[in-house]
N, C-alpha and C. Protein backbone atom coordinates (compact mmCIF):
# COMPACT_ATOMS: atom_id res chain seq x y z
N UNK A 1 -50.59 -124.42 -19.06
CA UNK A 1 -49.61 -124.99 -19.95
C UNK A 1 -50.08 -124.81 -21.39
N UNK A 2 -49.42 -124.50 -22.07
CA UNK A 2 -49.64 -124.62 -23.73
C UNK A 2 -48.22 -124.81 -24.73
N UNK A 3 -48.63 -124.87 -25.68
CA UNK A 3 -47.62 -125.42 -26.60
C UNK A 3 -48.20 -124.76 -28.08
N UNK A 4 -46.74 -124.29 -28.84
CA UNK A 4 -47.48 -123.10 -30.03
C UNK A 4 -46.68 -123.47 -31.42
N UNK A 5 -48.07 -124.02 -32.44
CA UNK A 5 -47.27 -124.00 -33.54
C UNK A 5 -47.70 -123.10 -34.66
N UNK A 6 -46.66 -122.99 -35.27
CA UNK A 6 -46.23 -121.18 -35.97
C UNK A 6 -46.78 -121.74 -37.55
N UNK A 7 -47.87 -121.03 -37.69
CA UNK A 7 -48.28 -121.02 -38.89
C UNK A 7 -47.48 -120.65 -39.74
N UNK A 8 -46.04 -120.65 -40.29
CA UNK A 8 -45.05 -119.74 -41.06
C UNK A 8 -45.71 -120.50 -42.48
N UNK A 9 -45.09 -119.83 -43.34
CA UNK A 9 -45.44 -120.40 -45.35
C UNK A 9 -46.19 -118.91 -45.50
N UNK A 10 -46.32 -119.10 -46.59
CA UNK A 10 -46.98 -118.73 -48.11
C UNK A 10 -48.40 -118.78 -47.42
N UNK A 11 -48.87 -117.16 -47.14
CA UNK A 11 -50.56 -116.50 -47.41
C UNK A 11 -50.94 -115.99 -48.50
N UNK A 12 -52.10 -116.83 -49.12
CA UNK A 12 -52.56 -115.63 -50.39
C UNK A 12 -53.49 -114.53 -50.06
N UNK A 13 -52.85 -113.57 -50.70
CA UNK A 13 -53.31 -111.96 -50.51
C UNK A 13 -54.00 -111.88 -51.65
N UNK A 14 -55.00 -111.47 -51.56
CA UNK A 14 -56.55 -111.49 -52.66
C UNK A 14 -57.40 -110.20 -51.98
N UNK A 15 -57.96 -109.57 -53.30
CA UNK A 15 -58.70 -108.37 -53.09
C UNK A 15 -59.87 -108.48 -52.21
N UNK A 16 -60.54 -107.80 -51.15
CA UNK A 16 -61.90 -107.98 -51.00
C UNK A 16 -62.51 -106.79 -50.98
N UNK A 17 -63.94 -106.74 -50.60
CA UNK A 17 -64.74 -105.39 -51.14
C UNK A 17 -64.33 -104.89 -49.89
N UNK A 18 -64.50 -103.18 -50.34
CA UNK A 18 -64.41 -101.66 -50.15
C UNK A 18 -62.81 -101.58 -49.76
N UNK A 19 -62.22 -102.38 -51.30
CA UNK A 19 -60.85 -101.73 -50.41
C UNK A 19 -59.19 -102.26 -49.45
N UNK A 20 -60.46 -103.43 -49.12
CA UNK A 20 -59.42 -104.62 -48.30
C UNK A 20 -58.74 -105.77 -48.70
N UNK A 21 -58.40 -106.09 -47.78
CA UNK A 21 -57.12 -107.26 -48.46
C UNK A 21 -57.80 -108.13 -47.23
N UNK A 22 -57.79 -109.89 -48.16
CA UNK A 22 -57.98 -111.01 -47.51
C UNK A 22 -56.85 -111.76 -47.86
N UNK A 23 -56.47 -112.33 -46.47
CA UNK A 23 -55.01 -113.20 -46.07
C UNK A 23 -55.41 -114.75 -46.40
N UNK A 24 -55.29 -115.58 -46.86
CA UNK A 24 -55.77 -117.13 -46.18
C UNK A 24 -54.54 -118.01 -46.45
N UNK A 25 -54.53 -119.22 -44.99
CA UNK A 25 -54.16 -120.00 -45.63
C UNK A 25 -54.12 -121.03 -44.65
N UNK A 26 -54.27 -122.45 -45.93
CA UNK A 26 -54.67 -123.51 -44.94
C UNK A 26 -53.64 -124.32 -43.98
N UNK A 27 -54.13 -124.86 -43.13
CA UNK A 27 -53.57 -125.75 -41.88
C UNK A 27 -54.29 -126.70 -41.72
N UNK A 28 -53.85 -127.31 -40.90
CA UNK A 28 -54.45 -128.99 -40.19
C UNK A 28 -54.37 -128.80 -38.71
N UNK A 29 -55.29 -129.87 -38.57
CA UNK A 29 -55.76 -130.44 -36.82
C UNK A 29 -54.79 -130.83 -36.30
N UNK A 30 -54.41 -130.08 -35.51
CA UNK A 30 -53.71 -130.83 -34.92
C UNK A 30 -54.32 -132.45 -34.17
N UNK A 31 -53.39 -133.19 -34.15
CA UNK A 31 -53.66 -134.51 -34.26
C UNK A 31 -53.72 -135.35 -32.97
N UNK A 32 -53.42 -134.67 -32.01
CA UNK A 32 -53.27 -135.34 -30.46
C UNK A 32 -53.56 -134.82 -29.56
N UNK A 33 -54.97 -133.80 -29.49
CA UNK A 33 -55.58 -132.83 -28.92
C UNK A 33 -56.33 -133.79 -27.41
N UNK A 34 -56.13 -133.31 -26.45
CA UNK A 34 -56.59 -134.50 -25.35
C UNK A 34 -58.25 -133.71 -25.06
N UNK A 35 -59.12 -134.21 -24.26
CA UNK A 35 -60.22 -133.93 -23.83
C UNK A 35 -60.16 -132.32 -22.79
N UNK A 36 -58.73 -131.99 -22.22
CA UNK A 36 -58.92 -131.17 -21.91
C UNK A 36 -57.94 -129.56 -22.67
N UNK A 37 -57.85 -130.17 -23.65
CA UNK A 37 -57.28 -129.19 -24.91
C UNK A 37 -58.07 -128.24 -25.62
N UNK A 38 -57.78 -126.65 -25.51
CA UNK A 38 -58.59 -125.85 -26.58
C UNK A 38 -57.15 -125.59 -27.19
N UNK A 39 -57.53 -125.35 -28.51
CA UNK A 39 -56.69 -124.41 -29.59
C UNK A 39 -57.12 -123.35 -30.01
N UNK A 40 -56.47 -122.16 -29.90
CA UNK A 40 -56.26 -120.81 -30.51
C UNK A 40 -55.67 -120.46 -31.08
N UNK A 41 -56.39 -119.57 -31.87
CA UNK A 41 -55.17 -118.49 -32.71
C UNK A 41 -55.26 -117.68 -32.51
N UNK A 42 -54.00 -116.92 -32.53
CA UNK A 42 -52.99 -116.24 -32.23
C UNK A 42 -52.28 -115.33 -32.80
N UNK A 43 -51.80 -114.26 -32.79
CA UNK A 43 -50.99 -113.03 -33.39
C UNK A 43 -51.07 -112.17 -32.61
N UNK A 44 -49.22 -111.45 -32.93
CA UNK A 44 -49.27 -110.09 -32.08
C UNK A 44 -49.58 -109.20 -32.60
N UNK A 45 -50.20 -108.96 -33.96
CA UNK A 45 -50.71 -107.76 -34.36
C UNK A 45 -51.82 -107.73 -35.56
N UNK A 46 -52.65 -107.41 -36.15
CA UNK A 46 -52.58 -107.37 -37.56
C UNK A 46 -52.11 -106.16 -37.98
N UNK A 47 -51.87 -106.37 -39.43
CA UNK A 47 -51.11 -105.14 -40.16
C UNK A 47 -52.42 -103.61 -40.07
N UNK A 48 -53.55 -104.19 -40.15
CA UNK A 48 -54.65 -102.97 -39.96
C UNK A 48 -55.95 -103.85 -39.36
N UNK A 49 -57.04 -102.74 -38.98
CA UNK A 49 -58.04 -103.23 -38.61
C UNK A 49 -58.61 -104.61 -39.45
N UNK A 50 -59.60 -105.46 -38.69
CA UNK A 50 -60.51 -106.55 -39.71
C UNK A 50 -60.57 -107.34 -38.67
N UNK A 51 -61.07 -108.58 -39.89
CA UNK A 51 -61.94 -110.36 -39.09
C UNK A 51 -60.85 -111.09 -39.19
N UNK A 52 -61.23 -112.09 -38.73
CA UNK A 52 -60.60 -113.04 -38.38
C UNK A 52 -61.24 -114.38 -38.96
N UNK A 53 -61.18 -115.29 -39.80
CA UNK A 53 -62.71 -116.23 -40.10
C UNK A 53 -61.25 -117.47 -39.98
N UNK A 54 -62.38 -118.94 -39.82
CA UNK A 54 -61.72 -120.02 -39.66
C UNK A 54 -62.88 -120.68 -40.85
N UNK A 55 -62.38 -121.53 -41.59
CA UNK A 55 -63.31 -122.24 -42.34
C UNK A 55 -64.86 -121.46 -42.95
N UNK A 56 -64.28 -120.35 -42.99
CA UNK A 56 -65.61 -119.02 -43.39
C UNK A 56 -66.41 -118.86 -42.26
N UNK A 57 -66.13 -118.96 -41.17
CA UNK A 57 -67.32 -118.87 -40.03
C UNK A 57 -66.07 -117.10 -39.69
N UNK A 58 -67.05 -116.35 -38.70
CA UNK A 58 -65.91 -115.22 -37.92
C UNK A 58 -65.90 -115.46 -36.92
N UNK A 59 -64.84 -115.40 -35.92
CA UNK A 59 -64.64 -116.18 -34.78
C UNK A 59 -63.80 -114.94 -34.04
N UNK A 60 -63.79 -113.16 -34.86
CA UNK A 60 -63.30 -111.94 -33.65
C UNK A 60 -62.95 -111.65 -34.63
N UNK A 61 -63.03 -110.14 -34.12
CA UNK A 61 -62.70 -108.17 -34.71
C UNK A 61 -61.00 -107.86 -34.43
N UNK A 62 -60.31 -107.04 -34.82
CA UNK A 62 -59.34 -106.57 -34.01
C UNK A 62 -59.62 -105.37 -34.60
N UNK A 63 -59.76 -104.24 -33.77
CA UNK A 63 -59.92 -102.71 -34.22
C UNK A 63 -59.25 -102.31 -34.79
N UNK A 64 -57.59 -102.53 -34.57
CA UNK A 64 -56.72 -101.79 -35.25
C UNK A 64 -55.27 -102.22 -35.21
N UNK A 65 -54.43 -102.04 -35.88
CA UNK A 65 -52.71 -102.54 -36.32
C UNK A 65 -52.62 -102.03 -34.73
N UNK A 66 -51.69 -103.28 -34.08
CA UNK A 66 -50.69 -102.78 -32.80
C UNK A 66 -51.30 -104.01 -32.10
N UNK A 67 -52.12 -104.42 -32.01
CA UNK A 67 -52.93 -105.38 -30.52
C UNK A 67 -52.37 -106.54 -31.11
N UNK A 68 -52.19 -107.28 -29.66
CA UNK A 68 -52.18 -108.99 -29.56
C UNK A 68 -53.25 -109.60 -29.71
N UNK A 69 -53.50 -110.28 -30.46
CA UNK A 69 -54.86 -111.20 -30.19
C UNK A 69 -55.27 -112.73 -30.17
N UNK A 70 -56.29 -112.86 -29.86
CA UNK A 70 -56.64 -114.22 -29.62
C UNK A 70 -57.97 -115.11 -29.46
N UNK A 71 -58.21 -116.09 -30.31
CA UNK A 71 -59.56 -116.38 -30.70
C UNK A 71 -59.26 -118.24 -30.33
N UNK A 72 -60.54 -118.61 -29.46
CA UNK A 72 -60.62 -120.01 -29.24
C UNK A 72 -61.81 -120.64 -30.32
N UNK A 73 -60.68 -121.36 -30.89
CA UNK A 73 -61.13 -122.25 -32.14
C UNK A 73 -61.34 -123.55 -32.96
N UNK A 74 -61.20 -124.00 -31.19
CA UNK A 74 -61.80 -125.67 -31.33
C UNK A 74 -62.56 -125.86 -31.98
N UNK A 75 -63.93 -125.75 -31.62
CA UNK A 75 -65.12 -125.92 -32.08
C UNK A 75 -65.12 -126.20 -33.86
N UNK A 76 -64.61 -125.45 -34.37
CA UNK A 76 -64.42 -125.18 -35.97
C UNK A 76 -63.77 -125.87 -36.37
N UNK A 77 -62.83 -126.61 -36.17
CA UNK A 77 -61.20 -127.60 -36.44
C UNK A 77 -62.08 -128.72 -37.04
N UNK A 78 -61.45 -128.62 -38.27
CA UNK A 78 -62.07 -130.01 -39.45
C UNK A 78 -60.55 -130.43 -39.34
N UNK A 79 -60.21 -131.61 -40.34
CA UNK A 79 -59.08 -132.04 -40.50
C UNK A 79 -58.21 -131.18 -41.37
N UNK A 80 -58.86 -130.77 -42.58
CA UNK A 80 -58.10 -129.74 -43.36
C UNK A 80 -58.90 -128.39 -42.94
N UNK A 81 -58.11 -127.20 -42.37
CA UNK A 81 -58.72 -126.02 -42.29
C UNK A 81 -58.25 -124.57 -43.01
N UNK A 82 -59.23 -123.58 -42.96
CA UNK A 82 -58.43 -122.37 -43.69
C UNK A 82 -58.80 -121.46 -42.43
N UNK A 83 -57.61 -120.43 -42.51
CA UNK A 83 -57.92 -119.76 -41.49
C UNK A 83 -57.49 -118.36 -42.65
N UNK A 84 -58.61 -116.92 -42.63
CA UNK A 84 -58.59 -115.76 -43.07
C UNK A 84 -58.64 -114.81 -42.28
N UNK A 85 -57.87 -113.90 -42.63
CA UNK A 85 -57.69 -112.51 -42.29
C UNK A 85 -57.72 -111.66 -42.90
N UNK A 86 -59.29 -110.64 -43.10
CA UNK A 86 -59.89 -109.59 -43.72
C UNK A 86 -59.27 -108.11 -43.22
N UNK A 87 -58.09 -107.39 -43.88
CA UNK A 87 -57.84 -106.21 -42.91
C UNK A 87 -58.12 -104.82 -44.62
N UNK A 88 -57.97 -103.66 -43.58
CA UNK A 88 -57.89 -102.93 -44.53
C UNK A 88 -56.82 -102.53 -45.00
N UNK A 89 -56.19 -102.76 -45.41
CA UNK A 89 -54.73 -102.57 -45.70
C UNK A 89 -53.91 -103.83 -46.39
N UNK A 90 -53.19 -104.04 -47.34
CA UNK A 90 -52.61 -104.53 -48.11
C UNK A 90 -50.76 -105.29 -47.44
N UNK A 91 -50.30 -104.65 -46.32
CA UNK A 91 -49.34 -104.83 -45.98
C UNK A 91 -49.61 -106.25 -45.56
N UNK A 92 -48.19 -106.90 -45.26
CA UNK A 92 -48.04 -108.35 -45.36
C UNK A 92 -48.73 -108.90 -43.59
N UNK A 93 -49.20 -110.10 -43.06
CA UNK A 93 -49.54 -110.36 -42.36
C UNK A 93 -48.23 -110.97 -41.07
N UNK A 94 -48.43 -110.68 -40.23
CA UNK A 94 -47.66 -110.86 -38.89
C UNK A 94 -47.28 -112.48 -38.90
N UNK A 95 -46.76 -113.01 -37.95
CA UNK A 95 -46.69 -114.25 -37.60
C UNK A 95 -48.09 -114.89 -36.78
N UNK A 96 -48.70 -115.62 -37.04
CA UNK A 96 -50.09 -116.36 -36.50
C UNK A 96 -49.46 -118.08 -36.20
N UNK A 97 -50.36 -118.36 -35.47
CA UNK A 97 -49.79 -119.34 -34.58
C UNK A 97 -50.93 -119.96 -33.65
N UNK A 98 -51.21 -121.50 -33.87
CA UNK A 98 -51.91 -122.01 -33.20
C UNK A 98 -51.27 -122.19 -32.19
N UNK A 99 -52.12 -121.76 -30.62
CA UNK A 99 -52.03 -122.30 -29.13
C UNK A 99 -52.86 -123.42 -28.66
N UNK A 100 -51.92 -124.67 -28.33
CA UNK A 100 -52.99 -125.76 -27.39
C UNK A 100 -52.55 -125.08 -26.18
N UNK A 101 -53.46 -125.03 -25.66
CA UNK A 101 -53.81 -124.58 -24.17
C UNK A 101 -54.67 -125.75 -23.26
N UNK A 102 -54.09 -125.65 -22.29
CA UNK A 102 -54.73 -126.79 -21.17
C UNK A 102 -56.00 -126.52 -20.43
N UNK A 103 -57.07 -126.59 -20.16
CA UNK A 103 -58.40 -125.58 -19.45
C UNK A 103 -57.42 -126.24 -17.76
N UNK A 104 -58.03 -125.37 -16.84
CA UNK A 104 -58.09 -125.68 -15.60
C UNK A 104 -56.68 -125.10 -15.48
């Protein structure tokens, strides 16, 4: 079972070295996470290869524009969070989306 909420709004797109473009933008905890709840994020693509960082930690790679992906990111969840996306390429970022997911 899971349940998915859609990061939609306003990412700031900011230069990073050799070239790349960094996405960020912040979210919150979700607030009613039970003991057997992980949260992920989520997207069906990035626009080009890069990281993925939550609160500046990296938490997964995606090689290249086209893949679905998905990173479990409990562990990291403060009350206010930022979640970034380092790609090489400048084009605008996909739809991202936290998953609560149920274990078992």
């Amino acid at each position: 079972m899971s349940h998915t909420i859609r990061l939609r709004g306003f990412w700031t797109a900011t230069p990073a070295d050799g070239g790349r473009t960094r996405h960020a933008r912040a979210f919150g905890r979700p607030g009613t996470l039970g003991p057997a709840e992980r949260v992920w994020l989520v997207g069906p693509a990035l626009p080009g290869a890069g990281g993925v960082f939550v609160n500046g930690t990296p938490v997964g790679t995606v090689p290249g524009a086209g893949g679905a992906w998905a990173f479990d990111v409990t562990a990291l969840l403060l009350p206010r969070n930022e979640v970034a996306v380092v790609v090489d390429t400048a084009d605008p970022m996909a739809d991202v989306a936290l998953e609560i997911r149920t274990d078992g």
